[in-house]
C-alpha atoms as a PDB file:
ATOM      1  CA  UNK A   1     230.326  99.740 183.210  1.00  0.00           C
ATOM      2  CA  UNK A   2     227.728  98.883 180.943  1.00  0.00           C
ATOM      3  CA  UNK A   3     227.064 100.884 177.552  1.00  0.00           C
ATOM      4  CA  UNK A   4     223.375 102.449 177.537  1.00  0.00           C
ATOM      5  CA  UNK A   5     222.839 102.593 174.317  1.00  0.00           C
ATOM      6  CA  UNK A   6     219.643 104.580 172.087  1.00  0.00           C
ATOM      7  CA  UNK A   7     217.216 101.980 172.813  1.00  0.00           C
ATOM      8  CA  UNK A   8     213.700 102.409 174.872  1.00  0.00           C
ATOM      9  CA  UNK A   9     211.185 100.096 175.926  1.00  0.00           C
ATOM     10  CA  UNK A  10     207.639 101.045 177.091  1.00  0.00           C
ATOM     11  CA  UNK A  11     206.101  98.737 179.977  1.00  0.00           C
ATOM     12  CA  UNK A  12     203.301  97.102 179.028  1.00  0.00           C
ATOM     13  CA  UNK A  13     203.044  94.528 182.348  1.00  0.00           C
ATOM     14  CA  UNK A  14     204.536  95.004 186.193  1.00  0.00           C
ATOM     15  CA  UNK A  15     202.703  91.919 187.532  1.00  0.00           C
ATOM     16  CA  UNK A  16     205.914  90.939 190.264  1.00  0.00           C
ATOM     17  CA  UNK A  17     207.798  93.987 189.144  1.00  0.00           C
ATOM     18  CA  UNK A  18     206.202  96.460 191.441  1.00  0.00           C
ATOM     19  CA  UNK A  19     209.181  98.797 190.833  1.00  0.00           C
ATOM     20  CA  UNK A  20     208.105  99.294 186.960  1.00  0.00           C
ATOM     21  CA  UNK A  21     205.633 101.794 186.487  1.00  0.00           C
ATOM     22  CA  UNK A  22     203.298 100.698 183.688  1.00  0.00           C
ATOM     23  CA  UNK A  23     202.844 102.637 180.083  1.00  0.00           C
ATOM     24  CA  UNK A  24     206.804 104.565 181.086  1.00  0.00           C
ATOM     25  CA  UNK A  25     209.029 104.340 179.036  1.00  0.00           C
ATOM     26  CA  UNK A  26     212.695 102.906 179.977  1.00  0.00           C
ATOM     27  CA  UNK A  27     215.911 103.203 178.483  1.00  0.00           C
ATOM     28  CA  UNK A  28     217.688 100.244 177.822  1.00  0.00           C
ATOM     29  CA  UNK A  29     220.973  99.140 178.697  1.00  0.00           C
ATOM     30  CA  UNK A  30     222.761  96.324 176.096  1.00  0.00           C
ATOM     31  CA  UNK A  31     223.284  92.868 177.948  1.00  0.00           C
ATOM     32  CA  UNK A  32     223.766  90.321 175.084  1.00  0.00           C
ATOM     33  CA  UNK A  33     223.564  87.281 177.901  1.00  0.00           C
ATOM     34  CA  UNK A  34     220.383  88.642 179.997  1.00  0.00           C
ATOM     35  CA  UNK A  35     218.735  88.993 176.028  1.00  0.00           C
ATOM     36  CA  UNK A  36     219.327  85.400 175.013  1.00  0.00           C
ATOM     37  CA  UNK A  37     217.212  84.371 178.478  1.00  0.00           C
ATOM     38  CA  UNK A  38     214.606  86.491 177.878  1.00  0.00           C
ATOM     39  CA  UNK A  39     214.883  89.501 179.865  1.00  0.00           C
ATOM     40  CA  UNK A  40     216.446  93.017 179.830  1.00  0.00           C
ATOM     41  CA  UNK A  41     218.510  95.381 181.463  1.00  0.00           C
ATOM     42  CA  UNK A  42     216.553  98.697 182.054  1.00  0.00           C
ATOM     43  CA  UNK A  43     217.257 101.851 184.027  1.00  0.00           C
ATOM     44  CA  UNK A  44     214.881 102.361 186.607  1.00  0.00           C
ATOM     45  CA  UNK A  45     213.769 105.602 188.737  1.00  0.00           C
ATOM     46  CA  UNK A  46     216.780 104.979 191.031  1.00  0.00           C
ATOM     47  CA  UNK A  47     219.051 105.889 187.822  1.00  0.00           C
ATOM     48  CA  UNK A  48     219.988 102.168 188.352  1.00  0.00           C
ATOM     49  CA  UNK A  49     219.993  98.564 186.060  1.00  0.00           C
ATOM     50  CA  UNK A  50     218.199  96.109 186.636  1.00  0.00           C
ATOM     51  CA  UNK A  51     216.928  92.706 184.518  1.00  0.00           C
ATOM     52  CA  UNK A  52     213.360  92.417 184.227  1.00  0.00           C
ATOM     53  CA  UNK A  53     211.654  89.866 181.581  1.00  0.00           C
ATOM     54  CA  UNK A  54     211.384  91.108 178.286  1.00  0.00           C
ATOM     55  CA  UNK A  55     207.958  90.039 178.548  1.00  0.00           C
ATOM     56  CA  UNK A  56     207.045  93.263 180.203  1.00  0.00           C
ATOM     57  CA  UNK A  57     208.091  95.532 177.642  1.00  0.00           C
ATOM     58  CA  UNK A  58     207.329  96.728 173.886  1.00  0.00           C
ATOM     59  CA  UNK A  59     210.162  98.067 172.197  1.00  0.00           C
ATOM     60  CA  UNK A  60     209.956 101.476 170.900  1.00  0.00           C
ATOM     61  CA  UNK A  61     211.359 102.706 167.266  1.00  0.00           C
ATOM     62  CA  UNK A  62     212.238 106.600 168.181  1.00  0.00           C
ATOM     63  CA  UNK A  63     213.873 108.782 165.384  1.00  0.00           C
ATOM     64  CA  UNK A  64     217.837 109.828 165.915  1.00  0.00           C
ATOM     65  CA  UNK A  65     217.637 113.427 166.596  1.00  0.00           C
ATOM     66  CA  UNK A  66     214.673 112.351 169.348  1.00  0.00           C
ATOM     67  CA  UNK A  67     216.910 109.703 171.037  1.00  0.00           C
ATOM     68  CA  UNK A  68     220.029 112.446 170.899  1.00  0.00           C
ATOM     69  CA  UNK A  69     217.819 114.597 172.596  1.00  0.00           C
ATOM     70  CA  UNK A  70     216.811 112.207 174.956  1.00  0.00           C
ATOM     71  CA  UNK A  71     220.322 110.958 176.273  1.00  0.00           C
ATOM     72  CA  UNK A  72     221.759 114.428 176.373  1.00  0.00           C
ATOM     73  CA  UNK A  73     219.078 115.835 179.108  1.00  0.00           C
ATOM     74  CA  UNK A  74     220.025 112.416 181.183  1.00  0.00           C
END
C-alpha cells in the first residue's frame, strides 16, 4: 500500500489525461521512482492512483491544521 501523504497538486493541463479535471485539486500519493521520471502519483475521482506527468500539475503549499482537516473528512 502506498503512503498518501499531506501533499496536493492543482491541475493546471489534461491535454491526454481526459480523466483529470482541470483547476481540482489532487492529493498526492509519495512514489520516489515515478518522481525522478517526471510524473506523479495522484488520487483520482475513482478514490484510485494513478501516474500522470508532473507537467500537469502546480504544487500547492496548504497550512497543517488545513491539510489535517483535509485527510480526516477522506
Amino acid at each position: 500500500m502506498r503512503k498518501i501523504d499531506g501533499k496536493f497538486v492543482l491541475c493546471v493541463n489534461n491535454v491526454d489525461c481526459e480523466d483529470l479535471e482541470l483547476r481540482k485539486i489532487y492529493r498526492v500519493v509519495s512514489d520516489k521512482k515515478a518522481e525522478k521520471e517526471n510524473f506523479l502519483r495522484v488520487v483520482d475521482e475513482s478514490g484510485e492512483d494513478y501516474l500522470y506527468p508532473d507537467s500537469h500539475f502546480v504544487k500547492l503549499q496548504i497550512p497543517e491544521q488545513a491539510i489535517n482537516a483535509i485527510l480526516k473528512a477522506g
